[in-house]
N, C-alpha and C. Protein backbone atom coordinates (compact mmCIF):
# COMPACT_ATOMS: atom_id res chain seq x y z
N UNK A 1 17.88 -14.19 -12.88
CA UNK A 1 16.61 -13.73 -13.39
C UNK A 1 15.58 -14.84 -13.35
N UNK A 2 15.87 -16.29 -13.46
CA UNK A 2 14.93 -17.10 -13.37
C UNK A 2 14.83 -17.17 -12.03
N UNK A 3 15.23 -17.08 -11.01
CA UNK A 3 14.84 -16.82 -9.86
C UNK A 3 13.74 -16.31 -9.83
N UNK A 4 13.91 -14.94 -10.32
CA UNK A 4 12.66 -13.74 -9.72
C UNK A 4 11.47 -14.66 -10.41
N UNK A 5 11.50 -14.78 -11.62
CA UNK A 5 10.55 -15.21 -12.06
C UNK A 5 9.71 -16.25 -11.54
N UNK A 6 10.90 -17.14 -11.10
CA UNK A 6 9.95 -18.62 -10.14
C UNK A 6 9.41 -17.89 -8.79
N UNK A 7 9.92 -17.35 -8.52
CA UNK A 7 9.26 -16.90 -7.38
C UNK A 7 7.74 -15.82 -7.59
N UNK A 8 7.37 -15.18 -8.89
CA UNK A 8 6.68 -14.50 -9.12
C UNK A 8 5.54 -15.59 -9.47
N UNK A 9 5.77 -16.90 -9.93
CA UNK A 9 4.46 -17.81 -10.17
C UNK A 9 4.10 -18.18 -8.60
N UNK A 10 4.96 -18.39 -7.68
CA UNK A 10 4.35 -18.71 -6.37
C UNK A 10 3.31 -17.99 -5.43
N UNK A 11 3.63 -16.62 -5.76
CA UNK A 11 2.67 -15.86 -5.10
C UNK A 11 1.52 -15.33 -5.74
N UNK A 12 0.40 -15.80 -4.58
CA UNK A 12 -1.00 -15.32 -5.10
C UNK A 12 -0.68 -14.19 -5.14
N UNK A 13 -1.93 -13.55 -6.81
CA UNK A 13 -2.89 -12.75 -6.37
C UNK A 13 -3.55 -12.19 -5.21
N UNK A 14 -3.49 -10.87 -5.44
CA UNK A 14 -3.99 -10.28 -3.68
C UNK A 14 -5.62 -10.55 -3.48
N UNK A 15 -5.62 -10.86 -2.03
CA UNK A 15 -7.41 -11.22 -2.12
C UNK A 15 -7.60 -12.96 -2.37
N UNK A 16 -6.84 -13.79 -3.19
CA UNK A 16 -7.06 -14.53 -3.70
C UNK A 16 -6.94 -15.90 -2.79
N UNK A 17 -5.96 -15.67 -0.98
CA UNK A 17 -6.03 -16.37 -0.02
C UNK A 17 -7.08 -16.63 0.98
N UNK A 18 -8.31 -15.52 0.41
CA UNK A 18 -9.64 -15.01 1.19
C UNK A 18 -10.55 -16.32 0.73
N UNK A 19 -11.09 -16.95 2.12
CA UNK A 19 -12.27 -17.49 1.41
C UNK A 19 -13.32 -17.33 1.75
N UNK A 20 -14.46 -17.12 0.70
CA UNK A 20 -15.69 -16.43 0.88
C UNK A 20 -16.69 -17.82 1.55
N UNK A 21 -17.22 -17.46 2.04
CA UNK A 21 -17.77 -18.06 3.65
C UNK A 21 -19.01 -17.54 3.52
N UNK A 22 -19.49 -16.72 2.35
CA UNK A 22 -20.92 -16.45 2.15
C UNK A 22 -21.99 -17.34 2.14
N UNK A 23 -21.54 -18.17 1.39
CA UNK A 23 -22.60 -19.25 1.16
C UNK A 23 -22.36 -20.58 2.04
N UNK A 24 -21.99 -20.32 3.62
CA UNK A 24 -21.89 -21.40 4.33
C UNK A 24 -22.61 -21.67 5.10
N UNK A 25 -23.40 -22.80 5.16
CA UNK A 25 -24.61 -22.75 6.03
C UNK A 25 -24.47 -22.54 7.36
N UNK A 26 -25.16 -21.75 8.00
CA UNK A 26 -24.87 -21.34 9.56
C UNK A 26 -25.79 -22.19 10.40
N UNK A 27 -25.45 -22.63 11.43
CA UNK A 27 -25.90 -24.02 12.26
C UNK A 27 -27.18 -23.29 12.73
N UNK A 28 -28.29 -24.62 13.37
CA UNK A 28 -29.76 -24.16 13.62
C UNK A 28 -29.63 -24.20 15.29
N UNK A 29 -31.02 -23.51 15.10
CA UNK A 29 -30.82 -23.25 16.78
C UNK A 29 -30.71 -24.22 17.76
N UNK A 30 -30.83 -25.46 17.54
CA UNK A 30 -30.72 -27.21 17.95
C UNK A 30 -29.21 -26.94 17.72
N UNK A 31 -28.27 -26.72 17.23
CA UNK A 31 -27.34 -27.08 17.38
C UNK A 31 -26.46 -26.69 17.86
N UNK A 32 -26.18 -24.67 17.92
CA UNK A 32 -26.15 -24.18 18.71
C UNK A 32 -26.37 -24.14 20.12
N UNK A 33 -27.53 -24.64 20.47
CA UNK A 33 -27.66 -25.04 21.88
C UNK A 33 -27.04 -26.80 22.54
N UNK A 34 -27.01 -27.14 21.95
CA UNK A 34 -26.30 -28.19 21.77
C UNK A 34 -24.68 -27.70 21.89
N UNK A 35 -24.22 -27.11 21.10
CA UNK A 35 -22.45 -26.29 21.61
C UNK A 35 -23.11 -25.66 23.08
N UNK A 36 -23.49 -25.24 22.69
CA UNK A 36 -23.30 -24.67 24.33
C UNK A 36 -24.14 -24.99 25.59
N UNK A 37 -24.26 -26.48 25.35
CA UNK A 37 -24.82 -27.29 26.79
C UNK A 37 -23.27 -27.80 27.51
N UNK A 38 -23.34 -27.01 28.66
CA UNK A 38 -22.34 -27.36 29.47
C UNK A 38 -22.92 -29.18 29.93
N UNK A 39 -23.67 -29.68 30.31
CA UNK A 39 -23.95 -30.89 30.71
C UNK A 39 -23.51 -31.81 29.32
N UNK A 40 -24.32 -31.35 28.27
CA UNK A 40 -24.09 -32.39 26.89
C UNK A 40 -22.00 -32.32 26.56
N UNK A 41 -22.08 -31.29 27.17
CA UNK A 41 -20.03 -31.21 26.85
C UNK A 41 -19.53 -31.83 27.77
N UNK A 42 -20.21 -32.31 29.19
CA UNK A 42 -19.30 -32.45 29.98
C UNK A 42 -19.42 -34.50 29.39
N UNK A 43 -20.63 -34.60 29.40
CA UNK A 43 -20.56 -36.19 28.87
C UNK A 43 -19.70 -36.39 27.83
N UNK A 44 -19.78 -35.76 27.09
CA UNK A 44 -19.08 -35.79 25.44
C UNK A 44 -17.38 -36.02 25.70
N UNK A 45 -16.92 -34.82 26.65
CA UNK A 45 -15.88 -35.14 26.93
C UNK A 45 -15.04 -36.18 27.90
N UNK A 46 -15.85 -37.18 28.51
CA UNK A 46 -16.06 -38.25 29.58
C UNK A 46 -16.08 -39.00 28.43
N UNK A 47 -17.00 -39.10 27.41
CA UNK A 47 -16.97 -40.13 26.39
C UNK A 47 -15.92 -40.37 25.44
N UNK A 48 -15.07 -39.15 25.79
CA UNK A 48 -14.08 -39.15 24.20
C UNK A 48 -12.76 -39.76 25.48
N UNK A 49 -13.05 -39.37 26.38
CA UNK A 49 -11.77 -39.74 27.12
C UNK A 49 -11.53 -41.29 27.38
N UNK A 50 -12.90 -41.87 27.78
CA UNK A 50 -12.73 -43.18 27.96
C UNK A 50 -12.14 -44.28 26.29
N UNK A 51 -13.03 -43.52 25.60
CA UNK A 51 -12.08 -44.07 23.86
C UNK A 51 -11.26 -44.18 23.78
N UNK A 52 -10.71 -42.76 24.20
CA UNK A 52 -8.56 -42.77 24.00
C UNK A 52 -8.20 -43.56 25.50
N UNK A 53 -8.88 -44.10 26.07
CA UNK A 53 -8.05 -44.75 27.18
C UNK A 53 -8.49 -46.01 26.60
N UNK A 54 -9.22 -46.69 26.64
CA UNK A 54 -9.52 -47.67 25.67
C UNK A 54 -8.32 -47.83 24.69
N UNK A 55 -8.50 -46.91 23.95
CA UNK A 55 -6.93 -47.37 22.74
C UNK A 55 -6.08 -47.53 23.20
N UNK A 56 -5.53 -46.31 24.51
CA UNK A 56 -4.08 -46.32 25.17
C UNK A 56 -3.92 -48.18 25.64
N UNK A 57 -4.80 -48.94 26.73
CA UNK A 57 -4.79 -49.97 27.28
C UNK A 57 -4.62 -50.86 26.36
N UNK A 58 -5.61 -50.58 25.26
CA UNK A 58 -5.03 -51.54 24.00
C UNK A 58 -3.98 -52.19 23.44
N UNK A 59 -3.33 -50.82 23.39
CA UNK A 59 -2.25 -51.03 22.70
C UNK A 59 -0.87 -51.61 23.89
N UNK A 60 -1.32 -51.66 25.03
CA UNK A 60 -0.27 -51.47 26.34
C UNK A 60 -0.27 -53.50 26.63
N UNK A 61 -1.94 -54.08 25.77
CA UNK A 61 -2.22 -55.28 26.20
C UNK A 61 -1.18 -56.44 25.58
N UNK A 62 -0.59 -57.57 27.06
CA UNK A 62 0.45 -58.66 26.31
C UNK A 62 -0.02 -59.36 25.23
N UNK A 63 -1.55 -59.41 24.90
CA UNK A 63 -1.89 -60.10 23.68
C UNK A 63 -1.64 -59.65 22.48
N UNK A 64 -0.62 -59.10 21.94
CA UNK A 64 -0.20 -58.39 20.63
C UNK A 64 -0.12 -59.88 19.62
């Protein structure tokens, strides 16, 4: 019986895993266009790649 019981404090309330997203500010039209500049993504992702290769070489260098 203490079983059931521990197990009855674990589970939410129904509804209660929902999160309300009402009051979340929704991005401006600058930024939006900004997600969806194929040119501004293609740099962005050229830029993030050279970082993690940067770290990879880093860490690969005999000067430890």
């Amino acid at each position: 019986m203490s079983e059931r019981v521990h197990e009855q404090q674990l589970t939410a309330p129904a509804g209660s895993t929902v999160a309300d997203l009402s009051k979340a500010p929704l991005p401006t039209p600058a930024t939006l266009r900004k997600r969806m500049s194929l040119p501004l993504q293609v740099v962005r992702f050229f830029v993030f790649n050279a970082r993690i290769m940067r770290m990879v070489l880093k860490g690969h260098s005999q000067d430890h």
